[in-house]
PDB file of N, CA and C in Angstrom:
ATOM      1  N   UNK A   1     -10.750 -10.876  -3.250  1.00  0.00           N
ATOM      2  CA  UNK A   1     -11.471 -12.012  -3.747  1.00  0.00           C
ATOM      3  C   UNK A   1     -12.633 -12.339  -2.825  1.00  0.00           C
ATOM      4  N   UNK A   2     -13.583 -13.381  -2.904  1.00  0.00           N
ATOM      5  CA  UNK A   2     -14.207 -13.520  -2.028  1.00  0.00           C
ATOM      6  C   UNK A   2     -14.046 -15.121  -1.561  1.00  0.00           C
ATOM      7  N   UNK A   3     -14.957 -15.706  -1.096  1.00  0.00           N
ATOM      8  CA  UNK A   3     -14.612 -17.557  -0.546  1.00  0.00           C
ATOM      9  C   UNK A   3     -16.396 -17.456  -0.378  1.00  0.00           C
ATOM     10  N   UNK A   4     -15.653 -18.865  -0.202  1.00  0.00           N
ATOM     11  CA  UNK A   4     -17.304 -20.113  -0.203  1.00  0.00           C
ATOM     12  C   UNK A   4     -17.929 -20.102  -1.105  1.00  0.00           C
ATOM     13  N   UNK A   5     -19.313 -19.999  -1.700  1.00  0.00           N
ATOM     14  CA  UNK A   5     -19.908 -20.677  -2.871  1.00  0.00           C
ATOM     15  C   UNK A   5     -19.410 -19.456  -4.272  1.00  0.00           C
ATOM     16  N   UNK A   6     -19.362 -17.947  -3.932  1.00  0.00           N
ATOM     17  CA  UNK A   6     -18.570 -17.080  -4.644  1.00  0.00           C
ATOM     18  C   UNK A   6     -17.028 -17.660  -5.080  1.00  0.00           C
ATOM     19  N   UNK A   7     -16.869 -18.079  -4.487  1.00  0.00           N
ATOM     20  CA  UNK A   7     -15.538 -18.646  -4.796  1.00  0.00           C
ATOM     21  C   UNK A   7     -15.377 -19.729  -5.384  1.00  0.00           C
ATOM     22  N   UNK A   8     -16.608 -20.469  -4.902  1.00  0.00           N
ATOM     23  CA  UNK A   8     -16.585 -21.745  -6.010  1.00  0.00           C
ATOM     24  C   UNK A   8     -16.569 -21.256  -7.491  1.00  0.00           C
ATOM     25  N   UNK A   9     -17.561 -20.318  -7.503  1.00  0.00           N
ATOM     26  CA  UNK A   9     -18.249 -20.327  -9.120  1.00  0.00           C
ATOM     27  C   UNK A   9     -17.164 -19.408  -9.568  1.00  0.00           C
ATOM     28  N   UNK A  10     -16.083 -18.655  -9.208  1.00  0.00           N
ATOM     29  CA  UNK A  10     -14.952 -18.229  -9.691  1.00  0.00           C
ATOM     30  C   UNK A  10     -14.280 -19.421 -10.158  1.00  0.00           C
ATOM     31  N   UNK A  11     -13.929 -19.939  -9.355  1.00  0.00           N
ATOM     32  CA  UNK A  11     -12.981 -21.144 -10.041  1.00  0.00           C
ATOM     33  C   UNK A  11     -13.239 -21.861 -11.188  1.00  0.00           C
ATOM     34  N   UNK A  12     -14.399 -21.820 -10.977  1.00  0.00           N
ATOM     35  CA  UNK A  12     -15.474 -23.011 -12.143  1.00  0.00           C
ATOM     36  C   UNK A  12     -15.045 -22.047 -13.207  1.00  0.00           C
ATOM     37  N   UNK A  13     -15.432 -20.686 -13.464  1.00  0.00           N
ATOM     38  CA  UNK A  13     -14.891 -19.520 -14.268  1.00  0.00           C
ATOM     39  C   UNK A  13     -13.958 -19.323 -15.496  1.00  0.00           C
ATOM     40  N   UNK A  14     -13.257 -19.419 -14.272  1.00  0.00           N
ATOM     41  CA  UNK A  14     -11.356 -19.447 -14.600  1.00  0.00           C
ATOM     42  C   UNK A  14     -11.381 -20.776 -14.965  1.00  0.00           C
ATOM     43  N   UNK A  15     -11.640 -21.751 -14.612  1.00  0.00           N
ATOM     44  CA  UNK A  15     -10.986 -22.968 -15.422  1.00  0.00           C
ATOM     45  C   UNK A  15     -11.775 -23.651 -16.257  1.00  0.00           C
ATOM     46  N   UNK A  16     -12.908 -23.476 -16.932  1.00  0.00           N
ATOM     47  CA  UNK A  16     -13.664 -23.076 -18.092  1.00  0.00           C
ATOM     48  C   UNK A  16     -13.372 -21.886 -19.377  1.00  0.00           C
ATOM     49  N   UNK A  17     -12.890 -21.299 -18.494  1.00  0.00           N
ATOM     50  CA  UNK A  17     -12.200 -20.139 -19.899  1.00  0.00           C
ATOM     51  C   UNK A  17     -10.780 -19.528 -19.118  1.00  0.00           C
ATOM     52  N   UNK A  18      -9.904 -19.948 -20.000  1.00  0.00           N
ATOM     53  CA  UNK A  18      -8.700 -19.955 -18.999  1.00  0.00           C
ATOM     54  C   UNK A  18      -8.130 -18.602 -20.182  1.00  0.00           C
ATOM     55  N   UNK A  19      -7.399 -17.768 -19.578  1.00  0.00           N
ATOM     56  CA  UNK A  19      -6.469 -16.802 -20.183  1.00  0.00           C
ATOM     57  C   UNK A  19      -5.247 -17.609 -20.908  1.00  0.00           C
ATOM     58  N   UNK A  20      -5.044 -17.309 -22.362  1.00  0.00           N
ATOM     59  CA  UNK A  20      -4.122 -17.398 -22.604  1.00  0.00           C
ATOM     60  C   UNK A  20      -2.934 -16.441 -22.648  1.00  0.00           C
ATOM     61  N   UNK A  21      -1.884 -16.789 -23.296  1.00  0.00           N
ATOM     62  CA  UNK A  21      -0.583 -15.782 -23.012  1.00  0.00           C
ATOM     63  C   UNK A  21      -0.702 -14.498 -23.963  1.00  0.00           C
ATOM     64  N   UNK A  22      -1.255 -14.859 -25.289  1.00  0.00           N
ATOM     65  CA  UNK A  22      -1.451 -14.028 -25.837  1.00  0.00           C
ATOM     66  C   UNK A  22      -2.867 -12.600 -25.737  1.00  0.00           C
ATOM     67  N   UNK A  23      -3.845 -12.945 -24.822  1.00  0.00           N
ATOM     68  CA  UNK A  23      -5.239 -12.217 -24.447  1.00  0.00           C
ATOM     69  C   UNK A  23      -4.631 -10.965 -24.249  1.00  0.00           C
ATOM     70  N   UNK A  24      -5.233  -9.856 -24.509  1.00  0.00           N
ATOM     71  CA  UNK A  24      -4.770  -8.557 -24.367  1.00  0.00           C
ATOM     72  C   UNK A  24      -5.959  -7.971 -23.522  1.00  0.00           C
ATOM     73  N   UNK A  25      -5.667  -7.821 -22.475  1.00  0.00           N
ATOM     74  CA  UNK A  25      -7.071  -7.086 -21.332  1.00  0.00           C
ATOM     75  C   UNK A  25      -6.889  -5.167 -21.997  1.00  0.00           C
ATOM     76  N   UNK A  26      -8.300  -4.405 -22.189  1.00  0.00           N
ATOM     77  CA  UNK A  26      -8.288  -3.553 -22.289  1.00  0.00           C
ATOM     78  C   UNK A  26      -9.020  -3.390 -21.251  1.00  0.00           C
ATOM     79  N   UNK A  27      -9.432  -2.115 -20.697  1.00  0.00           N
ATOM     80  CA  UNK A  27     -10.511  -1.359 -20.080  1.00  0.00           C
ATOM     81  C   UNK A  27     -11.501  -1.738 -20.524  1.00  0.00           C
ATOM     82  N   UNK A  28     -12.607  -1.714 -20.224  1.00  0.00           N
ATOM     83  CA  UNK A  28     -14.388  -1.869 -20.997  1.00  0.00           C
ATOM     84  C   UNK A  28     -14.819  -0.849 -21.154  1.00  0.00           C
ATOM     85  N   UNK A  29     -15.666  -0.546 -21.970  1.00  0.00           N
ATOM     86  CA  UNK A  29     -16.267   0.290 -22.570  1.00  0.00           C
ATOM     87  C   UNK A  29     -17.349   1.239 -21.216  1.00  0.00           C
ATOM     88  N   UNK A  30     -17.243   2.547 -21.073  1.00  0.00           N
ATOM     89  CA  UNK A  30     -18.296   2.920 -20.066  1.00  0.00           C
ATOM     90  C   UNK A  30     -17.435   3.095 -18.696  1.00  0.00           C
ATOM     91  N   UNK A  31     -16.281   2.657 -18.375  1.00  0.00           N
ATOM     92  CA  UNK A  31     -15.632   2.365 -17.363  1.00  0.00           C
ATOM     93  C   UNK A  31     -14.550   4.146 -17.153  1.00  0.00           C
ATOM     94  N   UNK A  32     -14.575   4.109 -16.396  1.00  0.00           N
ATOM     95  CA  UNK A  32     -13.793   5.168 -16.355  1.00  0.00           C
ATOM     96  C   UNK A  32     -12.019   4.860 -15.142  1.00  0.00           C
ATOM     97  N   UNK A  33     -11.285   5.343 -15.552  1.00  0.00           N
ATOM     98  CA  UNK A  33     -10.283   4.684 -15.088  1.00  0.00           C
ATOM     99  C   UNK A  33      -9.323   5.630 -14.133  1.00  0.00           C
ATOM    100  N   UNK A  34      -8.988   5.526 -13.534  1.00  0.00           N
ATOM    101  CA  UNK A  34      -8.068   6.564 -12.568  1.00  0.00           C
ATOM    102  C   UNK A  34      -6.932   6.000 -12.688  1.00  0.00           C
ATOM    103  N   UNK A  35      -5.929   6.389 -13.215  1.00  0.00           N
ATOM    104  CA  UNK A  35      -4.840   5.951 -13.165  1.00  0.00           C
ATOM    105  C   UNK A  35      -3.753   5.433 -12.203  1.00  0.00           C
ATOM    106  N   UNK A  36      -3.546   4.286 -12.295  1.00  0.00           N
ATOM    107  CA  UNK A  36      -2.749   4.192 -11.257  1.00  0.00           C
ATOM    108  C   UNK A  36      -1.795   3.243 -11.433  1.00  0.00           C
ATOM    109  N   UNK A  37      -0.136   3.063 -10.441  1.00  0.00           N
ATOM    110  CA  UNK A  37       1.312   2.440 -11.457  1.00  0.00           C
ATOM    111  C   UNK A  37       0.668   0.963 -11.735  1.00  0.00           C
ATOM    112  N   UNK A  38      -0.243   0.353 -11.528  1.00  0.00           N
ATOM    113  CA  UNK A  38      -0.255  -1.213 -11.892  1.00  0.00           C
ATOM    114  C   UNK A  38      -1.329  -1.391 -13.060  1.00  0.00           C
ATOM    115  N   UNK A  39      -2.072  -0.793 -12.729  1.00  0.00           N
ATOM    116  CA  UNK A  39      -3.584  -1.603 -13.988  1.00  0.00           C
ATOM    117  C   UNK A  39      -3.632  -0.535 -15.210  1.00  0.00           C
ATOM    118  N   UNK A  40      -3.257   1.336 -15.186  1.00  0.00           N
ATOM    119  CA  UNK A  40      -3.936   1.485 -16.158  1.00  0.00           C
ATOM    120  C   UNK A  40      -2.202   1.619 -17.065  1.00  0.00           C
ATOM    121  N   UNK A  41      -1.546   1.771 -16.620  1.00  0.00           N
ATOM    122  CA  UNK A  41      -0.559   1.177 -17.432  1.00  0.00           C
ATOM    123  C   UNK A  41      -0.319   0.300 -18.533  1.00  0.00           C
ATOM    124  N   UNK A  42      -1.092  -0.745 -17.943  1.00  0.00           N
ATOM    125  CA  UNK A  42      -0.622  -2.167 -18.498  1.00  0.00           C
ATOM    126  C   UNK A  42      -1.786  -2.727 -19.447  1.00  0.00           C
ATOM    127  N   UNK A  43      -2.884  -2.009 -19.035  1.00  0.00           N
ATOM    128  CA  UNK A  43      -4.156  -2.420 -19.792  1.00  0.00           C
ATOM    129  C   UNK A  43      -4.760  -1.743 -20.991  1.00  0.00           C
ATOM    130  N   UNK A  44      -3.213  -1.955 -21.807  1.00  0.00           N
ATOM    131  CA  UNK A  44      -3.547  -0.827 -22.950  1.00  0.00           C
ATOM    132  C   UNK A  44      -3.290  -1.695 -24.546  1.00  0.00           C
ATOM    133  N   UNK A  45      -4.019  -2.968 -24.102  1.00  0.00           N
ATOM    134  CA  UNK A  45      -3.059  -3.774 -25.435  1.00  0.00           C
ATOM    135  C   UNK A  45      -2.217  -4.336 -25.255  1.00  0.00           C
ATOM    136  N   UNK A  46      -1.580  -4.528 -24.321  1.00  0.00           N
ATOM    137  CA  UNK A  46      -0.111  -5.716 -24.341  1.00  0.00           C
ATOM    138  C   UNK A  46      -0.825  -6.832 -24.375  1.00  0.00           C
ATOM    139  N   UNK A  47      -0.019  -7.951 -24.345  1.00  0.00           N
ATOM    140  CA  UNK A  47      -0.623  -9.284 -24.446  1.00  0.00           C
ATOM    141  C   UNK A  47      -0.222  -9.924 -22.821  1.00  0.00           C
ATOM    142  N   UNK A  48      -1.052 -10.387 -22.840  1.00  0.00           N
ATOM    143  CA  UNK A  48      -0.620 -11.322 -20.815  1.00  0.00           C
ATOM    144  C   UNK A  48       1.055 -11.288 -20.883  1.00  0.00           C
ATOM    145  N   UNK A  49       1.098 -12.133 -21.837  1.00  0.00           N
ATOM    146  CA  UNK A  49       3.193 -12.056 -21.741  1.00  0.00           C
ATOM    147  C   UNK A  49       3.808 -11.210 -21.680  1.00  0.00           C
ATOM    148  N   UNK A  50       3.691 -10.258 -22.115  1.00  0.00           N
ATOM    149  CA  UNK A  50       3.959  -8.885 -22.473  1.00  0.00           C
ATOM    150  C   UNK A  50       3.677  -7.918 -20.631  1.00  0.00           C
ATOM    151  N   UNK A  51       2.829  -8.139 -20.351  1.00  0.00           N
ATOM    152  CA  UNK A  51       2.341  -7.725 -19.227  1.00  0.00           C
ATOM    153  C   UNK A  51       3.097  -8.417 -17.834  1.00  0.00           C
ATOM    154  N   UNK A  52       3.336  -9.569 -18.097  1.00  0.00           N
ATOM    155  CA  UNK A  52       4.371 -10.461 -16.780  1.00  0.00           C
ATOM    156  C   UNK A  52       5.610 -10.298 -16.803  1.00  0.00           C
ATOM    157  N   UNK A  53       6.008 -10.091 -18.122  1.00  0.00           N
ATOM    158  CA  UNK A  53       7.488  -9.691 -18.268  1.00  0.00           C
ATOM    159  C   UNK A  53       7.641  -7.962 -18.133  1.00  0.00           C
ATOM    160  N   UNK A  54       7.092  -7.336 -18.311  1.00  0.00           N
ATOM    161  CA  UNK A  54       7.199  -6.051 -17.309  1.00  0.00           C
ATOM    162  C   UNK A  54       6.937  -6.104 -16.243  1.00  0.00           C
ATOM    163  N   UNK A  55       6.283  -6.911 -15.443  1.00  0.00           N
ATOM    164  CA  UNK A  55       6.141  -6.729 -13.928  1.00  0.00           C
ATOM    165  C   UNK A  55       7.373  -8.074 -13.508  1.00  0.00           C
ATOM    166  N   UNK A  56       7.698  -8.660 -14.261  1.00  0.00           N
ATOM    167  CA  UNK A  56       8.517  -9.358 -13.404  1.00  0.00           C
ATOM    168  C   UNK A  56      10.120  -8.474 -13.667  1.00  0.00           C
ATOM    169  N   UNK A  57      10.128  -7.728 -14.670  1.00  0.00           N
ATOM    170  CA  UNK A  57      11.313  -6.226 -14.847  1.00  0.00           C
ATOM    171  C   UNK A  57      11.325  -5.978 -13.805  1.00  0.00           C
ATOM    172  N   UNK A  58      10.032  -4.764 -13.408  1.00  0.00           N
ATOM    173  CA  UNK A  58       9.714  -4.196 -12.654  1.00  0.00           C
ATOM    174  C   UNK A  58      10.125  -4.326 -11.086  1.00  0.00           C
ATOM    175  N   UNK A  59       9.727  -5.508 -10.824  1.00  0.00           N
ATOM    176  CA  UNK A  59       9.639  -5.678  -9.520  1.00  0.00           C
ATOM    177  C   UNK A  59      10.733  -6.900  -9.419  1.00  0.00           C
ATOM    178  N   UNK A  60      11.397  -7.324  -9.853  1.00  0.00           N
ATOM    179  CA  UNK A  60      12.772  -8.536 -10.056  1.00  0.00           C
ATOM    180  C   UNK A  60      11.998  -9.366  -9.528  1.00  0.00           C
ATOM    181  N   UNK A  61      11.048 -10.316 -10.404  1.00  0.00           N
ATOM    182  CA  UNK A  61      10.387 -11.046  -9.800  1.00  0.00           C
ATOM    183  C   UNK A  61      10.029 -12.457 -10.843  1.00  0.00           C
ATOM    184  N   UNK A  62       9.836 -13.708 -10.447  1.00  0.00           N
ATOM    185  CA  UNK A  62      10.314 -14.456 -11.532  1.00  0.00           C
ATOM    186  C   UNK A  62       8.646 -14.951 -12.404  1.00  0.00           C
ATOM    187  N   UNK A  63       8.713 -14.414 -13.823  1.00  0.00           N
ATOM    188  CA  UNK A  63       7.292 -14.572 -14.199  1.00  0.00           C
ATOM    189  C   UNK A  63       6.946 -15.703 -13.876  1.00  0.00           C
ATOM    190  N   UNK A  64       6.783 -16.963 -14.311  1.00  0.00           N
ATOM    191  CA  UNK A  64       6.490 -18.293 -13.569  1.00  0.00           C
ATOM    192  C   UNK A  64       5.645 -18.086 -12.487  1.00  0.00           C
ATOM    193  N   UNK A  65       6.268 -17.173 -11.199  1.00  0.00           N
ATOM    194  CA  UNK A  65       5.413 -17.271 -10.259  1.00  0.00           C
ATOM    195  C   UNK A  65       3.951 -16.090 -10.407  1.00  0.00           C
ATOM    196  N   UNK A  66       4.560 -15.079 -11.529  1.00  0.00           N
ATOM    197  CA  UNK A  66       3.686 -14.056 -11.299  1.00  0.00           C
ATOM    198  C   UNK A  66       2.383 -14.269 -12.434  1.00  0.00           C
ATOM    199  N   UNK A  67       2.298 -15.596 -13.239  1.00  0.00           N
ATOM    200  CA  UNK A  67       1.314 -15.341 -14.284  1.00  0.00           C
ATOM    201  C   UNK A  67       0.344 -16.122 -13.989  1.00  0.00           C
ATOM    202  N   UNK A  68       0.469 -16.632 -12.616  1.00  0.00           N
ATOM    203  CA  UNK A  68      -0.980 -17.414 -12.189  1.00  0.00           C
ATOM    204  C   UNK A  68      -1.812 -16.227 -11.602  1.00  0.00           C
ATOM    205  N   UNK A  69      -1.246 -15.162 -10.822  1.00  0.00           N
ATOM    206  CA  UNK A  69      -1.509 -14.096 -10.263  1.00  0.00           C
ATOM    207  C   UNK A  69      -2.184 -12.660 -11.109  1.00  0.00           C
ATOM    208  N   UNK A  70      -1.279 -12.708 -12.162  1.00  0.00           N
ATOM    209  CA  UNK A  70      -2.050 -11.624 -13.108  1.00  0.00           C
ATOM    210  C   UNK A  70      -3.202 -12.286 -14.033  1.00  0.00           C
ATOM    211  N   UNK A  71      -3.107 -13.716 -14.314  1.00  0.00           N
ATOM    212  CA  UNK A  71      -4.391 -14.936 -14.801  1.00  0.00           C
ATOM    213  C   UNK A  71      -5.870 -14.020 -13.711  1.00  0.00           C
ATOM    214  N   UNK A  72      -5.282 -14.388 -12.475  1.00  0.00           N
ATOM    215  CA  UNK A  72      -6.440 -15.168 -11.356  1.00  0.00           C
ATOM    216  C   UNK A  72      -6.669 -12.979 -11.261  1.00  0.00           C
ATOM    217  N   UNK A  73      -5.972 -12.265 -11.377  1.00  0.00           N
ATOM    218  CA  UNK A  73      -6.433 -10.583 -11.742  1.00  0.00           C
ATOM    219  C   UNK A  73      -7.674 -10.608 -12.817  1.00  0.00           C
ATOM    220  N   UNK A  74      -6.782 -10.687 -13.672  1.00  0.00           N
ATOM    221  CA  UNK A  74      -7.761 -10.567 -15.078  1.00  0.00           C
ATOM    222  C   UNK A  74      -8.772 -11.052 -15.289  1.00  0.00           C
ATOM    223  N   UNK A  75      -9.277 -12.425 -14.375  1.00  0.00           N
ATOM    224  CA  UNK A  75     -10.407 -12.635 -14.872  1.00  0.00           C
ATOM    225  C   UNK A  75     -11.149 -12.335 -13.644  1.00  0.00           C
ATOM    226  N   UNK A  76     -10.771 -11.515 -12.144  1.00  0.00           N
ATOM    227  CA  UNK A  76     -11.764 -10.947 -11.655  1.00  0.00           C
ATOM    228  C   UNK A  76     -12.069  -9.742 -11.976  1.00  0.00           C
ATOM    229  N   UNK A  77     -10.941  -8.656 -12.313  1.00  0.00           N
ATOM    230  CA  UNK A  77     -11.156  -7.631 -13.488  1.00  0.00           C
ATOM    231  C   UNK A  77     -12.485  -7.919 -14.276  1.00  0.00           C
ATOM    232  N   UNK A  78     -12.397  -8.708 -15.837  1.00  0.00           N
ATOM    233  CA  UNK A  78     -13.140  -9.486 -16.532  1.00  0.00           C
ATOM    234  C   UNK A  78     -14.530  -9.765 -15.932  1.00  0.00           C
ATOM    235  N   UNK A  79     -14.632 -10.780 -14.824  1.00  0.00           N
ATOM    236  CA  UNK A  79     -16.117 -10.944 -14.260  1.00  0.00           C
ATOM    237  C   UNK A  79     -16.690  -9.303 -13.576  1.00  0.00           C
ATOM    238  N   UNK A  80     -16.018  -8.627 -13.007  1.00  0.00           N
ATOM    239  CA  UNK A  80     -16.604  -7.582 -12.747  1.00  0.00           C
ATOM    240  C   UNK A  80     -16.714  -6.624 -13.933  1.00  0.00           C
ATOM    241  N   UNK A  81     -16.689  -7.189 -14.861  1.00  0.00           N
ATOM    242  CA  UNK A  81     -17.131  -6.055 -16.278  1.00  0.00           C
ATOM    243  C   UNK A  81     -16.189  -4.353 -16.276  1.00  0.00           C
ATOM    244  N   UNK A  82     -14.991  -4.629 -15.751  1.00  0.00           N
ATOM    245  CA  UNK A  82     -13.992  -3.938 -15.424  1.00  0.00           C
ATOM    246  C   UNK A  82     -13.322  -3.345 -16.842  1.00  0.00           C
ATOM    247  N   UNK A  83     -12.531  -4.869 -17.404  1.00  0.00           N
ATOM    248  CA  UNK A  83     -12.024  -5.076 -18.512  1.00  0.00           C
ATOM    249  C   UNK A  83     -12.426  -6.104 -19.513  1.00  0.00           C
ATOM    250  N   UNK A  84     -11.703  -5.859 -20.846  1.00  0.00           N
ATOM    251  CA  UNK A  84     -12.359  -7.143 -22.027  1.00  0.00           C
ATOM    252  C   UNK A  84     -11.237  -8.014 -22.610  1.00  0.00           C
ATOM    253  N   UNK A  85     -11.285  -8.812 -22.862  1.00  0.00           N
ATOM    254  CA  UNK A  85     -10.052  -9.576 -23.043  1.00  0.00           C
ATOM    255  C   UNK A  85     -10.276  -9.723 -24.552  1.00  0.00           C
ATOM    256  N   UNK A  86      -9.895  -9.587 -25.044  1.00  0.00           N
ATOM    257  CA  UNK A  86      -9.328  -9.669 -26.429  1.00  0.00           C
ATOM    258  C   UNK A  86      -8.506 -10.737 -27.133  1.00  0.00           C
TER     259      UNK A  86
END
């Protein structure tokens, strides 16, 4: 991530257009992807819920804590023209 005024205008970001549970992050168009066990897995169409409840499988971990974390992912994913949310 980054801090100070970058970080401001993230926040401003994210809590102006907030992810819902249902958003499905794909890849973006032009992007080329290297596969790897966390992002290209998961970024194939599931829906955010869908996506926390396999990583909270995954890793025995309780979604609650993990969907502010894959939120505050996706939309730096998202601002870096990474992925598209759907």
């Amino acid at each position: 991530m980054c801090s100070g005024q970058c970080s401001m205008r993230f926040i401003m970001l994210m809590a102006a257009n907030p992810i819902s549970d249902a958003t499905q992050p794909r890849i973006a168009k032009g992007v080329r992807l290297q596969l790897d066990s966390a992002t290209g897995k998961r970024c194939d169409g599931r829906t955010l819920s869908e996506i926390v409840r396999d990583l909270a499988e995954e890793y025995d971990a309780n979604p609650a804590t993990l969907i502010a974390d894959v939120r505050e992912t996706l939309a730096d994913l998202q601002q870096r023209k990474l992925i598209e949310l759907t």
